[in-house]
Structure formats: structure tokens, C-alpha cells
C-alpha atoms as a PDB file:
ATOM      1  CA  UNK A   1       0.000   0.000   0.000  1.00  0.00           C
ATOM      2  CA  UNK A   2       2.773   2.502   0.695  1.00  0.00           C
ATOM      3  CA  UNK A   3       4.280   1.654  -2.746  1.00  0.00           C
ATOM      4  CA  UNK A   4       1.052   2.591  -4.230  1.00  0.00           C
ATOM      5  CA  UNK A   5       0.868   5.683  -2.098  1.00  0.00           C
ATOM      6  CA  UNK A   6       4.423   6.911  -2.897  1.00  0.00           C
ATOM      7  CA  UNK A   7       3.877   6.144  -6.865  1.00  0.00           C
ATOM      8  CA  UNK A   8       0.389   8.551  -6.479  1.00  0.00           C
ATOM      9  CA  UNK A   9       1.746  11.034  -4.726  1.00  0.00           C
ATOM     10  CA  UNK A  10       5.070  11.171  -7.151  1.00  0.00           C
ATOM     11  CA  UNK A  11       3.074  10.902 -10.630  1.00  0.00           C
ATOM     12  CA  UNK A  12       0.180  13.285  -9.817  1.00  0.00           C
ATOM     13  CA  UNK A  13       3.856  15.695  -9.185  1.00  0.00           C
ATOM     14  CA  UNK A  14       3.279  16.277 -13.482  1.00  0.00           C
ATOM     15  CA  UNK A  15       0.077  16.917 -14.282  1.00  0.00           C
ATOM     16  CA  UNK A  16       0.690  15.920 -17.862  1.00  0.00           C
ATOM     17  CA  UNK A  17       0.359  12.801 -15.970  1.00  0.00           C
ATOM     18  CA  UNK A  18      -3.405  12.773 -14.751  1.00  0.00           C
ATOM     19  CA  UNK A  19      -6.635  12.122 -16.684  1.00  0.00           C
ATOM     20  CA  UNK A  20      -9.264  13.962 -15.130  1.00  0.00           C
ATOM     21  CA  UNK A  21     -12.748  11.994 -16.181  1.00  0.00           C
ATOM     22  CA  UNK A  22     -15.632  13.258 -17.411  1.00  0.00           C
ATOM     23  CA  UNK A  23     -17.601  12.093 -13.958  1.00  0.00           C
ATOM     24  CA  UNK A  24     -14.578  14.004 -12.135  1.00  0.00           C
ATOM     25  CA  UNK A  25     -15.546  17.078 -13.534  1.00  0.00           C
ATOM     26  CA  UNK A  26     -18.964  17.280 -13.453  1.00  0.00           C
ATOM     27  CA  UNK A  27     -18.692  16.126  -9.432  1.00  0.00           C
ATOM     28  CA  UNK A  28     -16.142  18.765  -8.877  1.00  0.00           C
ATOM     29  CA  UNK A  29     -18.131  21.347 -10.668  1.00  0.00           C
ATOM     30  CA  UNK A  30     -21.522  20.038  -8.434  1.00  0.00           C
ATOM     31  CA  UNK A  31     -19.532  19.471  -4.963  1.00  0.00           C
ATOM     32  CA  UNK A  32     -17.602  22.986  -5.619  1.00  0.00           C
ATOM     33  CA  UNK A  33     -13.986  21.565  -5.302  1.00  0.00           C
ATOM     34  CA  UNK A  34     -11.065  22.777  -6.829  1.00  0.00           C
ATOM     35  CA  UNK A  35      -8.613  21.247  -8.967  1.00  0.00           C
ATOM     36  CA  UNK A  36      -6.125  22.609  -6.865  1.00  0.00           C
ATOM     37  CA  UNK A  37      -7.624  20.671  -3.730  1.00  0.00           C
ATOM     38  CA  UNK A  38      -7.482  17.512  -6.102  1.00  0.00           C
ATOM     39  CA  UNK A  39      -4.222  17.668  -7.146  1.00  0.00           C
ATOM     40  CA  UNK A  40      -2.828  18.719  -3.197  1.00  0.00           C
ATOM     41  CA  UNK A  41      -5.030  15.612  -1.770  1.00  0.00           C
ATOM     42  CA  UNK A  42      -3.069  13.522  -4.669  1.00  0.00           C
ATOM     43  CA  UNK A  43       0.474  14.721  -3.850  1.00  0.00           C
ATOM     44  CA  UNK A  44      -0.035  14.635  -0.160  1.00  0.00           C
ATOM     45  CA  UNK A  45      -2.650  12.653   0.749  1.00  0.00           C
ATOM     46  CA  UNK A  46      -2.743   9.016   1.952  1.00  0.00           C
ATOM     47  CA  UNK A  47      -4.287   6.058   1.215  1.00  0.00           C
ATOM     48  CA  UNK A  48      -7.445   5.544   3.325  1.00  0.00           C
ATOM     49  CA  UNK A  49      -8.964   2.021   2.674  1.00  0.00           C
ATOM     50  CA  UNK A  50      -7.435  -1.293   1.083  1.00  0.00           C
ATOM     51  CA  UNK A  51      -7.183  -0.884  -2.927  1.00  0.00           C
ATOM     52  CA  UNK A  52      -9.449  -2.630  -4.548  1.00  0.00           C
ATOM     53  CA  UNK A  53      -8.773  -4.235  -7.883  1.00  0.00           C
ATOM     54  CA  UNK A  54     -10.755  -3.258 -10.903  1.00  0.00           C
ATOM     55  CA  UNK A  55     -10.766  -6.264 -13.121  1.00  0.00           C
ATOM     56  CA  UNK A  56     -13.262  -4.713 -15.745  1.00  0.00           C
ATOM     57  CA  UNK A  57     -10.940  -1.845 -16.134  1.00  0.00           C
ATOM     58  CA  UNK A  58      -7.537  -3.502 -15.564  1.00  0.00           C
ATOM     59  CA  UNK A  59      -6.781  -1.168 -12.812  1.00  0.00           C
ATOM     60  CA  UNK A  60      -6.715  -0.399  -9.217  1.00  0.00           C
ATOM     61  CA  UNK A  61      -8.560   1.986  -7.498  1.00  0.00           C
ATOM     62  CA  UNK A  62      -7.015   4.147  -4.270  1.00  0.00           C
ATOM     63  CA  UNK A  63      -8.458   5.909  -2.233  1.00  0.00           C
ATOM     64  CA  UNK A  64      -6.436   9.589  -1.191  1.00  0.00           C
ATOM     65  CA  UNK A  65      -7.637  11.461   1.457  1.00  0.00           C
ATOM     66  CA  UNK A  66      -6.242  14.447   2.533  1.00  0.00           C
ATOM     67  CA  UNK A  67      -7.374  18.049   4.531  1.00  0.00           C
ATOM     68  CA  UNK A  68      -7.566  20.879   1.861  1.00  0.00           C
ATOM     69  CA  UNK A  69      -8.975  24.363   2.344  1.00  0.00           C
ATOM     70  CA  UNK A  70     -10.282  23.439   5.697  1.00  0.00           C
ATOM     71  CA  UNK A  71     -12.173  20.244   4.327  1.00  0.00           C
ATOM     72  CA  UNK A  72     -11.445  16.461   4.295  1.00  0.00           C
ATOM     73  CA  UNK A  73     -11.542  15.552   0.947  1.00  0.00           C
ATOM     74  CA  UNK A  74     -11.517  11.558  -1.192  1.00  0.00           C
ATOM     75  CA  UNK A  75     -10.036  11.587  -4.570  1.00  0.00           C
ATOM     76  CA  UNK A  76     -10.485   7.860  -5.975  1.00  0.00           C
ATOM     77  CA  UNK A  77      -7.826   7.267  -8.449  1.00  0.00           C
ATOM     78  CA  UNK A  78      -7.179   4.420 -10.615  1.00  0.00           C
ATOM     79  CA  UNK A  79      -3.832   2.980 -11.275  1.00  0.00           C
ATOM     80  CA  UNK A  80      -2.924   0.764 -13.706  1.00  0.00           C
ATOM     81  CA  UNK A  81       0.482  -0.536 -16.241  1.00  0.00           C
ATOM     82  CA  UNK A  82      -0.289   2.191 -18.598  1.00  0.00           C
ATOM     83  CA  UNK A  83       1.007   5.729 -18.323  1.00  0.00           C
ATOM     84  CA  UNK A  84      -0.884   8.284 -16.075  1.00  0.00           C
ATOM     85  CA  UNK A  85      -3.047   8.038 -13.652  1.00  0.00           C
ATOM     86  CA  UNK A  86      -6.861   8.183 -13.923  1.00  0.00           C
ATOM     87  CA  UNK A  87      -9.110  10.156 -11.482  1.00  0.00           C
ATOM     88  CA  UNK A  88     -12.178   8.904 -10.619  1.00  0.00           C
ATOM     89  CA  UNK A  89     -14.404  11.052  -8.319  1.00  0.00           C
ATOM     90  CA  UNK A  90     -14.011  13.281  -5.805  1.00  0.00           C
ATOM     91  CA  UNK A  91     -15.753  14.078  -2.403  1.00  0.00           C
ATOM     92  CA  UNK A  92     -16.037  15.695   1.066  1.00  0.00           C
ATOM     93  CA  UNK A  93     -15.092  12.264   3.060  1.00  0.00           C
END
């Protein structure tokens, strides 16, 4: 888990890196948080729960949580071989 925590925080480090999804956006947009809270939670958060595996995407899903701006905030992020990482969601945990 720390492995998984240390590659996170490193990649999300270049945003060229991170694929923001469409679902992402649109909860960001309704929840009113920042892409700057997403990225900090990212680069300094920690993983909160056991990763779970996400065989119909070939990835694995972590979940960062981190205090930004006052608020505890979950990004879910998927990892997987390929380049980049993919963000899920985001919430007020």
C-alpha cells in the first residue's frame, strides 16, 4: 500500500500525468472543489482504505484522502500498467 501511495503522490507531481474523467468534472463542478484541492489531496494525501482491484478496467482503485482548504476531501484514483493516472471522483469524506 505505501508503494502505491508513494507512486500517487510522485506521478500526480506532473500533471501531464493525470486524466481527469468526465464524472470528475462534473462532481467537482456540483460538490464545488477545486482542482487545486485535487491535485494537493493527490500529492499529499494518503491512502485511506485497502485498494481494490478493478478487473473490468484492468486497474486499481485508491483511495487519497487528505485536509484541503479546511475540508477532508476523497479523490479515488485508478492505477494501472499504462502511463498516467486516472481520477475517478471526488468528495467531502
Amino acid at each position: 500500500m505505501q508503494q502505491l501511495e508513494a507512486l500517487i503522490q510522485d506521478e500526480s507531481k506532473d500533471t501531464s500525468k493525470l486524466f481527469f474523467t468526465k464524472h470528475v468534472e462534473e462532481q467537482m463542478r456540483s460538490r464545488r472543489i477545486t482542482k487545486a484541492c485535487v491535485l494537493e489531496t493527490l500529492r499529499a494525501g494518503r491512502i485511506k482504505r485497502t485498494p481494490e482491484p478493478n478487473a473490468m478496467k484492468g486497474s486499481i482503485d485508491c483511495k487519497m484522502a487528505h485536509v484541503c482548504a479546511g475540508n477532508r476531501l476523497a479523490v479515488i484514483v485508478a492505477v494501472s500498467d499504462g502511463p498516467g493516472l486516472i481520477v475517478v471522483t471526488a468528495m467531502y469524506a
